[in-house]
N, C-alpha and C. Protein backbone atom coordinates (compact mmCIF):
# COMPACT_ATOMS: atom_id res chain seq x y z
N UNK A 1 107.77 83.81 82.89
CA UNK A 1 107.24 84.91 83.68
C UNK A 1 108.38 85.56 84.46
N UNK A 2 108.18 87.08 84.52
CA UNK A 2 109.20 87.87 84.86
C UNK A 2 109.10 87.78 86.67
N UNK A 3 109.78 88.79 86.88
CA UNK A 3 109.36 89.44 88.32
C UNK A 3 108.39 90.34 88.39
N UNK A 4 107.24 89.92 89.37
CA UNK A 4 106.12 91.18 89.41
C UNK A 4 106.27 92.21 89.78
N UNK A 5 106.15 93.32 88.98
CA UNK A 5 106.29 94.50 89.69
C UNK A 5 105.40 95.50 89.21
N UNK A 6 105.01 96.32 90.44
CA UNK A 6 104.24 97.32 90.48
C UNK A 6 104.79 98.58 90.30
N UNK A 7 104.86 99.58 89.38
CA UNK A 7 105.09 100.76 89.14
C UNK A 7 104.04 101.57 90.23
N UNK A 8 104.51 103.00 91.30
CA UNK A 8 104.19 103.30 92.33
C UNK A 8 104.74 104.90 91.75
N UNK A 9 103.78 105.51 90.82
CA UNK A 9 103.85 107.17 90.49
C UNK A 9 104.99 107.31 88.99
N UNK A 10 104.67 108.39 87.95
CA UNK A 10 104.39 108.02 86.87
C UNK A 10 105.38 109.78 86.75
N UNK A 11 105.84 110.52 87.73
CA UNK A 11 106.29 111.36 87.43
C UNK A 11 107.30 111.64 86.82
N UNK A 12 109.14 111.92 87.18
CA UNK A 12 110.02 112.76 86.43
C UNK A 12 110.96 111.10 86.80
N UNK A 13 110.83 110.98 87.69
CA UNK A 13 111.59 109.24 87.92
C UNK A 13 110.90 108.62 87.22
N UNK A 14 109.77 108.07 87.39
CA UNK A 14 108.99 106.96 87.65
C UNK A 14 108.40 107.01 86.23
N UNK A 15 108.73 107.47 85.39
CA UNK A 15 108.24 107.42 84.11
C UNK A 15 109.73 106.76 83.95
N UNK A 16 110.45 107.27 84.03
CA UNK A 16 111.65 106.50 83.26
C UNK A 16 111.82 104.89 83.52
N UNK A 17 111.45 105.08 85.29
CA UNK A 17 111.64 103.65 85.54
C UNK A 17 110.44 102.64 85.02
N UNK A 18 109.29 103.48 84.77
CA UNK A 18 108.04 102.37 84.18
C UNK A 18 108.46 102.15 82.69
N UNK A 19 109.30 102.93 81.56
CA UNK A 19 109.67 102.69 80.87
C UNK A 19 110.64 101.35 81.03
N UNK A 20 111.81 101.13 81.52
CA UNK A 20 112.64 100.24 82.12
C UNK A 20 112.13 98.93 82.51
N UNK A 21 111.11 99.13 83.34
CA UNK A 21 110.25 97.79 83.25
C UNK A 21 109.69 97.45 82.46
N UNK A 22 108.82 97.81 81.59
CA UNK A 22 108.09 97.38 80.04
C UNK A 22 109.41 96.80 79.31
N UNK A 23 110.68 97.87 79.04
CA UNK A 23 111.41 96.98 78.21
C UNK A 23 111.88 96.27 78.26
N UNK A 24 112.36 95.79 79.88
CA UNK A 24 113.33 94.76 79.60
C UNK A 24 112.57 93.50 80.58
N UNK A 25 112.73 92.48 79.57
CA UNK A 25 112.08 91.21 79.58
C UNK A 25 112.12 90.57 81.29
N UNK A 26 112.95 90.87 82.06
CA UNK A 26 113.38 90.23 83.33
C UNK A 26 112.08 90.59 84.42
N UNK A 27 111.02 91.81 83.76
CA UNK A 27 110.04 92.19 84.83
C UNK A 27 109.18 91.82 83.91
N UNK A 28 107.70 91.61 84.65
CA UNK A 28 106.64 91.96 84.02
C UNK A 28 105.53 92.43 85.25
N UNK A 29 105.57 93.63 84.52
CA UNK A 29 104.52 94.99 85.56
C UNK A 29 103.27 94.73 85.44
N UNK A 30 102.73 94.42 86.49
CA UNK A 30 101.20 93.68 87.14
C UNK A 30 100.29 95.11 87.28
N UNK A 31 101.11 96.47 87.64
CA UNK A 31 100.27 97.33 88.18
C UNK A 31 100.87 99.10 88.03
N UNK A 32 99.91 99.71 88.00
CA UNK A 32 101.01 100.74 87.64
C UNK A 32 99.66 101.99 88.52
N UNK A 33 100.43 102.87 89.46
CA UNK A 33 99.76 103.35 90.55
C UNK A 33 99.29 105.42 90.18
N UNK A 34 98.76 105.75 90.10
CA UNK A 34 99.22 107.47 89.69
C UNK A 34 98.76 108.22 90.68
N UNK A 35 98.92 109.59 90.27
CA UNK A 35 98.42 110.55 91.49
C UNK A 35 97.00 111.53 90.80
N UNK A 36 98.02 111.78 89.37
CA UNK A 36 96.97 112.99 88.88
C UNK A 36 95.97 112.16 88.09
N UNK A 37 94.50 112.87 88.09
CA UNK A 37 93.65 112.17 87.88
C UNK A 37 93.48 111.86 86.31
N UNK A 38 94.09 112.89 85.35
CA UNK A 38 93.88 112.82 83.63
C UNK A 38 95.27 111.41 83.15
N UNK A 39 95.48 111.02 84.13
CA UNK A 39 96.09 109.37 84.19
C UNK A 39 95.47 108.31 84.18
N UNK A 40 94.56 108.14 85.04
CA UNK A 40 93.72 107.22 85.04
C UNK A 40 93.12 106.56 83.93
N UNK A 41 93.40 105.36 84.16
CA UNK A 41 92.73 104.86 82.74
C UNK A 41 93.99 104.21 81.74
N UNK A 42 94.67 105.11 81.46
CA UNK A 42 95.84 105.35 80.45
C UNK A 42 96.69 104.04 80.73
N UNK A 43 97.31 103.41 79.43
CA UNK A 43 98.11 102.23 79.44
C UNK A 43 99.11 102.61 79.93
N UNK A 44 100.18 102.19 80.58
CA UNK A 44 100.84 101.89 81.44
C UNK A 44 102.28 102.25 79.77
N UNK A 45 102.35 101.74 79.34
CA UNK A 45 102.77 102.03 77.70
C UNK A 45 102.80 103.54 76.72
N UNK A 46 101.84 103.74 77.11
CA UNK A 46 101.40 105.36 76.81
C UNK A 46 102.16 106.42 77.47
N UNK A 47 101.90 106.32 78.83
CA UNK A 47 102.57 106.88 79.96
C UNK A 47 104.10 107.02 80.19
N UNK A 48 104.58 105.65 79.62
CA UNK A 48 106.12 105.73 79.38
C UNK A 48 107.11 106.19 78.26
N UNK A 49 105.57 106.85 77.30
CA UNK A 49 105.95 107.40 76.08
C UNK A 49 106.63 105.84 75.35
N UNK A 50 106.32 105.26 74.90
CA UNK A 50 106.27 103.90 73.89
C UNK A 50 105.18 103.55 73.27
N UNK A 51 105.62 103.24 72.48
CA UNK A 51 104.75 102.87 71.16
C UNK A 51 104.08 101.90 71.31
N UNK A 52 104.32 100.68 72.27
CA UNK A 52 103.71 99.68 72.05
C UNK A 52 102.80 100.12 73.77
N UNK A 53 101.92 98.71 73.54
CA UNK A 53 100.51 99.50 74.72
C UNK A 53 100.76 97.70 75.59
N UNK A 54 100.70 98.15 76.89
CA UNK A 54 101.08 96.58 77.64
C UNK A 54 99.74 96.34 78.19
N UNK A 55 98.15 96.63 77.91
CA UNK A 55 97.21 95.97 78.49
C UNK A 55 97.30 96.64 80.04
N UNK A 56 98.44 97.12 80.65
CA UNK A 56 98.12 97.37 82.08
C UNK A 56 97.88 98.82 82.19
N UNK A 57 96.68 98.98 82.72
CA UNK A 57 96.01 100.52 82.97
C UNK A 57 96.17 101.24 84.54
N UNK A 58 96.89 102.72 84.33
CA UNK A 58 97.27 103.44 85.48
C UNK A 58 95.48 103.16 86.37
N UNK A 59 96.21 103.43 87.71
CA UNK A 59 95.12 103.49 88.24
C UNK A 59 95.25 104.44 89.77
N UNK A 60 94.20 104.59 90.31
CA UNK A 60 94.42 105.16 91.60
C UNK A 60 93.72 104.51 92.96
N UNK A 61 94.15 103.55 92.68
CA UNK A 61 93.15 102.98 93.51
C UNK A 61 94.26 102.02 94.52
N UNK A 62 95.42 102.53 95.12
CA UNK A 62 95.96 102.19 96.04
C UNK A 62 95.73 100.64 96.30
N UNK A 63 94.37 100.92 97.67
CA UNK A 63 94.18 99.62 97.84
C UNK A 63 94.19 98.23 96.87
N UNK A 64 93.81 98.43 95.89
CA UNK A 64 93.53 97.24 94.78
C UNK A 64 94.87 96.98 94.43
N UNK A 65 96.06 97.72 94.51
CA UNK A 65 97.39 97.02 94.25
C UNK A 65 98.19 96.52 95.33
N UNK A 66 97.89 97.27 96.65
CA UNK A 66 98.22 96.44 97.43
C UNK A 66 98.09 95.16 97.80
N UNK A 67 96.53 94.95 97.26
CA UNK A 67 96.07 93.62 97.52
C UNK A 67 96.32 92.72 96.24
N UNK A 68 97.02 93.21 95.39
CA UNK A 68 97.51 92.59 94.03
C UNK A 68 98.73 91.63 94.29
N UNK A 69 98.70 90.43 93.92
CA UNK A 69 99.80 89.73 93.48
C UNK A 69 101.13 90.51 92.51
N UNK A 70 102.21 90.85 93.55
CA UNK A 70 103.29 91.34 93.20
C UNK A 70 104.62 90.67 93.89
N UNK A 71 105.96 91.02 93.29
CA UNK A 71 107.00 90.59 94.01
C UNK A 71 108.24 91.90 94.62
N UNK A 72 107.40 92.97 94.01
CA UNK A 72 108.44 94.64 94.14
C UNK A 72 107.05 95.16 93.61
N UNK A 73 107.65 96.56 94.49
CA UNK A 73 107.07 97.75 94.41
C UNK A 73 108.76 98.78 93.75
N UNK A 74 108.21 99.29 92.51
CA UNK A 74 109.09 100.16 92.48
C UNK A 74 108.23 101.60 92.89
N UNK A 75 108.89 101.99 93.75
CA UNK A 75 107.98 103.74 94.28
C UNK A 75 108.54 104.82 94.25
N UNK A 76 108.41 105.77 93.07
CA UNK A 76 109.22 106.61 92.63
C UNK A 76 108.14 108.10 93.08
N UNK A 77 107.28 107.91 94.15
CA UNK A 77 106.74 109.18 94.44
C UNK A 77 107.21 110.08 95.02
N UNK A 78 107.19 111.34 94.93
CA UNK A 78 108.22 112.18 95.62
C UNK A 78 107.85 111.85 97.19
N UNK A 79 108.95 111.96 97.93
CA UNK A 79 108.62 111.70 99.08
C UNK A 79 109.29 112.97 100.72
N UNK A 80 110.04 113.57 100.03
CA UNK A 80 110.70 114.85 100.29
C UNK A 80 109.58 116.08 101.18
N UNK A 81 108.43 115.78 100.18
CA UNK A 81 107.53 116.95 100.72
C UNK A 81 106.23 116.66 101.24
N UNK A 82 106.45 114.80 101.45
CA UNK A 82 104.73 114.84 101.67
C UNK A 82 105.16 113.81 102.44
N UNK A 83 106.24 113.34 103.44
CA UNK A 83 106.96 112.32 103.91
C UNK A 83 106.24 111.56 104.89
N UNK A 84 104.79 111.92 105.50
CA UNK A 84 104.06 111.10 106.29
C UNK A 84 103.37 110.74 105.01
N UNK A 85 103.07 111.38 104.13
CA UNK A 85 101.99 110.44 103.22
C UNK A 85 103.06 109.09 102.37
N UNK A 86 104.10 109.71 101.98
CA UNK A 86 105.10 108.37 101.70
C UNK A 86 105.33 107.42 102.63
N UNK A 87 105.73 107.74 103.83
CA UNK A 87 105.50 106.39 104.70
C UNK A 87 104.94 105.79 105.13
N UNK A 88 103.52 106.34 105.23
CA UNK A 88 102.44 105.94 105.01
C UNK A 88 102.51 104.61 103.90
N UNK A 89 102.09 105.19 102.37
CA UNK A 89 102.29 104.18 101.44
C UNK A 89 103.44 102.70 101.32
N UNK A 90 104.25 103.64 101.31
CA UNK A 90 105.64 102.60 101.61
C UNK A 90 105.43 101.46 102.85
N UNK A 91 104.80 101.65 103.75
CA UNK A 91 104.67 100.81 105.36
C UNK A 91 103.66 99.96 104.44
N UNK A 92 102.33 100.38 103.48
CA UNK A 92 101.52 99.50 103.16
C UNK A 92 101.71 98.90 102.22
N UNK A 93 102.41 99.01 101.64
CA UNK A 93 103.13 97.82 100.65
C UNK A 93 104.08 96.60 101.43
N UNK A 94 105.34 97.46 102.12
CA UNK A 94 105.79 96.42 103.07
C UNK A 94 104.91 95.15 103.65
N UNK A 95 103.91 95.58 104.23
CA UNK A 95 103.32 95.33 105.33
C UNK A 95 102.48 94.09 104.24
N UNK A 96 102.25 94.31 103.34
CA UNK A 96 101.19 93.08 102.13
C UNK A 96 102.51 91.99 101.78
N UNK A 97 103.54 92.14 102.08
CA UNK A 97 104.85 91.17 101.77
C UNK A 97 105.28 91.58 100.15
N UNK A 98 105.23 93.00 99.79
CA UNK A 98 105.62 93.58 98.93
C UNK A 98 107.08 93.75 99.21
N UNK A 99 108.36 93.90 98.52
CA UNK A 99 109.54 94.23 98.52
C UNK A 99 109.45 95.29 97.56
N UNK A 100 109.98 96.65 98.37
CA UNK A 100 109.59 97.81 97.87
C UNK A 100 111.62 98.58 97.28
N UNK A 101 111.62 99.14 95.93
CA UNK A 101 112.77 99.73 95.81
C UNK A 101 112.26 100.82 95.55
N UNK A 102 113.02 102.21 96.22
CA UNK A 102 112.51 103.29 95.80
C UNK A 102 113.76 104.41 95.70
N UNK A 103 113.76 105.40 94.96
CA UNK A 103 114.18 106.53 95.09
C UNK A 103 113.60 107.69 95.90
N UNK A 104 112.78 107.54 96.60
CA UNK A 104 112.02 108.42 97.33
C UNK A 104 112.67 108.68 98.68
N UNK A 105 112.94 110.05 99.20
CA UNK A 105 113.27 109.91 100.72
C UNK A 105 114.92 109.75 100.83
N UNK A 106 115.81 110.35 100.36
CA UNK A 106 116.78 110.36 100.14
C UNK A 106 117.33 109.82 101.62
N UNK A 107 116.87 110.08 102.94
CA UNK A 107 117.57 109.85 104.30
C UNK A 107 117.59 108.16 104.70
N UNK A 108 116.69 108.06 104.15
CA UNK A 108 116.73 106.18 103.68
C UNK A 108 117.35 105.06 103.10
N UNK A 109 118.62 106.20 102.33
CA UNK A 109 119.75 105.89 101.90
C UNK A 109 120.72 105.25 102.61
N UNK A 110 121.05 106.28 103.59
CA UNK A 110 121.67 104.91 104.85
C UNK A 110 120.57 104.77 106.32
N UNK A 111 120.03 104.09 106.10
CA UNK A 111 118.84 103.61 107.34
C UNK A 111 119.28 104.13 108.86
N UNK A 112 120.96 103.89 109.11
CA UNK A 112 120.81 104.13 110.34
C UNK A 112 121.04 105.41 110.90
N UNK A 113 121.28 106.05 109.91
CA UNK A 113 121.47 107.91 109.97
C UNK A 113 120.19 108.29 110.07
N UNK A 114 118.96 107.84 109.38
CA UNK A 114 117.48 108.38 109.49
C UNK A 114 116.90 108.56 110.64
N UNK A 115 115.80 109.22 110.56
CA UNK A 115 115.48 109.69 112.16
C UNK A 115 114.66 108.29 112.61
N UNK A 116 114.86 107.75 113.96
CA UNK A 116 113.88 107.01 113.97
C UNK A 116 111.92 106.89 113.96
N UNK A 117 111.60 108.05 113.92
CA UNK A 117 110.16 108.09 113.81
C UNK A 117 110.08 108.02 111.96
N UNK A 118 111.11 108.16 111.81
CA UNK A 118 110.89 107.61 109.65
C UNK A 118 111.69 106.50 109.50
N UNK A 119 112.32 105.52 110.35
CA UNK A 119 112.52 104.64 109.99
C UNK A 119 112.09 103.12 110.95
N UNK A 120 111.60 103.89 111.86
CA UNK A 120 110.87 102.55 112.62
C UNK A 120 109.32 101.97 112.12
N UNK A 121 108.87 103.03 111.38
CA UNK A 121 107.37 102.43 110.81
C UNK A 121 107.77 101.31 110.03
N UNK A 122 109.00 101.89 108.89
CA UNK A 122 109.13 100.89 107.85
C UNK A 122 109.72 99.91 108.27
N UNK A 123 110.84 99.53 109.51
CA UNK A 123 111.19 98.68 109.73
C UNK A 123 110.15 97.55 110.30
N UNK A 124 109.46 98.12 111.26
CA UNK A 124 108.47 97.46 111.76
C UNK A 124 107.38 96.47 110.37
N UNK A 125 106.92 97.52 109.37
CA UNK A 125 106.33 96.82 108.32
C UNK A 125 107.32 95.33 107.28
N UNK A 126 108.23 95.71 107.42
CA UNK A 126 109.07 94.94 106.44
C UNK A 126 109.31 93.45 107.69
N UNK A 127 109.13 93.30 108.87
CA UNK A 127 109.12 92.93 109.99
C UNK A 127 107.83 91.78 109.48
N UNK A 128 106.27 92.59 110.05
CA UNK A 128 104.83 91.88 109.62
C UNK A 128 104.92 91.58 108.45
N UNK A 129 105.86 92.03 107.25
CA UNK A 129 105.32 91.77 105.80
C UNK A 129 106.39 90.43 105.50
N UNK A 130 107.47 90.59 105.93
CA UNK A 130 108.24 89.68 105.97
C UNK A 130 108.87 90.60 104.43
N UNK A 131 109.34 91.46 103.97
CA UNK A 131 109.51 92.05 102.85
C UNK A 131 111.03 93.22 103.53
N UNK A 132 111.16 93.55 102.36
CA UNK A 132 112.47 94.50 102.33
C UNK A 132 112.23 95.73 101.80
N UNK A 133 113.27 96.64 102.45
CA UNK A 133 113.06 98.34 101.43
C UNK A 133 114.33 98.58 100.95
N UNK A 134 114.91 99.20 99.73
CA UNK A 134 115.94 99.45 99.58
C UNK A 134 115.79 100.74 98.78
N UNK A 135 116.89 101.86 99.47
CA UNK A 135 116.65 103.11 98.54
C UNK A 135 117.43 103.53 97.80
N UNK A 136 117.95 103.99 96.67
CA UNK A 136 118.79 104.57 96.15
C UNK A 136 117.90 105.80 95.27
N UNK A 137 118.60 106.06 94.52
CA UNK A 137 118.63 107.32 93.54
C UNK A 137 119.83 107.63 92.38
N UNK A 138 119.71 108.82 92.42
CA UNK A 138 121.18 109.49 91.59
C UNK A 138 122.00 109.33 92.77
N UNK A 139 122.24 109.62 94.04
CA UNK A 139 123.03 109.71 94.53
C UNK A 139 122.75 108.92 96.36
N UNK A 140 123.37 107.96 96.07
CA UNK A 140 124.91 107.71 95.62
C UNK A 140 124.37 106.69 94.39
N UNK A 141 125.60 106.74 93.63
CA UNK A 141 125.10 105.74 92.47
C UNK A 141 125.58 106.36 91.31
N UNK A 142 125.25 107.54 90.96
CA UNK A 142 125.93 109.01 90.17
C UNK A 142 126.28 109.69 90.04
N UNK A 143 125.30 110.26 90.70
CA UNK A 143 125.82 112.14 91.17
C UNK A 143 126.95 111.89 91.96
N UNK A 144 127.22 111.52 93.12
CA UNK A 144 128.11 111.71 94.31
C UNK A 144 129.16 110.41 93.96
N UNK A 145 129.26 109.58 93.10
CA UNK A 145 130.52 108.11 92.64
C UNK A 145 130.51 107.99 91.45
N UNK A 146 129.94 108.66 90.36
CA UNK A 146 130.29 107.72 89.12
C UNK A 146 130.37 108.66 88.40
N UNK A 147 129.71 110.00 88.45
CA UNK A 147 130.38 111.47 87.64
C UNK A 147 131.40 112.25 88.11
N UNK A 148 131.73 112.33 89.96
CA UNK A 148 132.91 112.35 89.75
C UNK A 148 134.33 112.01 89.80
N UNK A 149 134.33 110.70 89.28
CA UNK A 149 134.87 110.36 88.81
C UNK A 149 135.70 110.12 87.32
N UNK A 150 134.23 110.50 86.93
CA UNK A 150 134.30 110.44 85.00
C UNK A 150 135.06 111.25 84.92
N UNK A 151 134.82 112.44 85.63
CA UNK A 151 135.50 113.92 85.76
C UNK A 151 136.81 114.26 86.02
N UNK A 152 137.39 113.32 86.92
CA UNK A 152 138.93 112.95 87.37
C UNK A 152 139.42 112.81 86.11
N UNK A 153 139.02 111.83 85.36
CA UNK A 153 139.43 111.13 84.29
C UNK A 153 140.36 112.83 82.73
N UNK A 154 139.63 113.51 83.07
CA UNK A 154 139.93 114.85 83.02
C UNK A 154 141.07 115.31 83.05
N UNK A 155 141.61 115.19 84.71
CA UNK A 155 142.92 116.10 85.44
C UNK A 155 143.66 115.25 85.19
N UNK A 156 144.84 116.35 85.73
CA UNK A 156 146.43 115.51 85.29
C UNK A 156 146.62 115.20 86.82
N UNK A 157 145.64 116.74 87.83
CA UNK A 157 146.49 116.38 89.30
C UNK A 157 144.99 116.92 90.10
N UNK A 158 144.90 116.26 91.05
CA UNK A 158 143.79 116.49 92.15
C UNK A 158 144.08 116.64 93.52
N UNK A 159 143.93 117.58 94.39
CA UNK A 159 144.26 118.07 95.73
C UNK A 159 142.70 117.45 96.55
N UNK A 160 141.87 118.00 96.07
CA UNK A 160 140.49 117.32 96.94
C UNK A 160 139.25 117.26 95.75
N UNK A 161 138.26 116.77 96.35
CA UNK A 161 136.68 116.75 95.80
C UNK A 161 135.97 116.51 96.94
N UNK A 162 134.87 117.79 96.90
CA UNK A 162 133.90 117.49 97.18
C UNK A 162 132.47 117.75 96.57
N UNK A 163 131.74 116.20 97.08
CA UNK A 163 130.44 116.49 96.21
C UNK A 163 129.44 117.16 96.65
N UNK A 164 128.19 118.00 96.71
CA UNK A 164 127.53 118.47 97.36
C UNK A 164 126.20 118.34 96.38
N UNK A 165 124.92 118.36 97.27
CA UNK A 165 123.89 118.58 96.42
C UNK A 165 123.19 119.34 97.24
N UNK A 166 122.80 120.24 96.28
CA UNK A 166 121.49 121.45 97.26
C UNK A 166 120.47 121.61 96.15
N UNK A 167 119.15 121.79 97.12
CA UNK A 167 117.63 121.78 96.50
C UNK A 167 117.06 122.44 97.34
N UNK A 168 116.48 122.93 96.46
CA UNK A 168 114.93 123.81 97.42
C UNK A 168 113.70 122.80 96.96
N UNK A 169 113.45 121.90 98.17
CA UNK A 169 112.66 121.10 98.07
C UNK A 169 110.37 121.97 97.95
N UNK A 170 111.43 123.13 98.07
CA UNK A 170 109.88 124.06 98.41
C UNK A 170 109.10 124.19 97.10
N UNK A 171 109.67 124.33 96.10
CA UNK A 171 109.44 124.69 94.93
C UNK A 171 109.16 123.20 94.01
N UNK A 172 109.28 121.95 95.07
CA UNK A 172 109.45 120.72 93.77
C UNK A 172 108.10 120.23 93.55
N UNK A 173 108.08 120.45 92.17
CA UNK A 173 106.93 119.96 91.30
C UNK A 173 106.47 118.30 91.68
N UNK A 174 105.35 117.97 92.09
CA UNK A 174 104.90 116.88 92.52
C UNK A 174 103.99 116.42 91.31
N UNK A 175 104.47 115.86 90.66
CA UNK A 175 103.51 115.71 88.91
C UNK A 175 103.87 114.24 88.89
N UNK A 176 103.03 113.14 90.08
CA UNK A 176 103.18 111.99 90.23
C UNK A 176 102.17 111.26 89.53
């Protein structure tokens, strides 16, 4: 038996990463969470675009996975535009002694730069849950250390780099 983990939104991340867990043998996904309702139901397999079907069916029913036997939450819901309803979720997973990894919430990246009214809920939960949060993404990890670099690999001569990322978070498609 793998590590339990709960898949937490089925969108432009979180499909890739529910793919990632089905394939590789080191997890085995107990639960898989959605937003939009023509999900429901649907194998957990289906959803990750694979051929093969894992018995575990999306669901929306929050509570019932919280109260599920797990060891991680992976939570790939956008969290940018709906950031009390993500910490919200995120505090209630903590808080069940879930260990939550997410890409969501990019300012969570380094904890002590975040504002404290978004990072004292979760600290406090990971506190009662006795559990951990850890965030990453593309960046840092890709975007901002490991492409450019690839890119150096390129030049003969370099004076500076800088990385930058800009989004109009106004316009982002929430298809969790």
């Amino acid at each position: 038996m793998g590590i339990r983990v709960i898949q937490w939104a089925t969108g432009g991340v979180g499909r890739q990463a529910l793919r990632a867990l089905i394939e590789d043998p080191a997890f085995d996904l107990v639960g898989l969470y959605v937003h939009g309702p023509e999900k429901i139901g649907r194998d957990a397999g289906e959803l990750a675009g694979l051929p093969r079907r894992t018995g575990v069916r999306a669901t929306d029913d929050a509570q019932a996975l919280i109260a599920r036997e797990a060891d991680c939450v992976v939570y790939t819901a956008v969290g940018e535009t709906r950031i009390r309803e993500a910490v919200a979720e995120i505090a209630s997973l903590l808080r069940s002694g879930k260990n939550v990894v997410s890409t969501s919430m990019m300012n969570l990246i380094h904890p002590g730069s975040a504002s404290a009214r978004l990072r004292e809920p979760l600290e406090e939960a990971c506190r009662l849950g006795r559990s951990s949060l850890f965030t990453s993404g593309i960046d840092p990890g890709f975007s901002g250390d490991r492409m450019p670099l690839a890119a150096l690999q390129l030049c003969e001569s370099v004076e500076s780099i800088r990385v930058q990322e800009l989004s109009d978070y106004g316009s982002h498609p929430d298809a969790s």
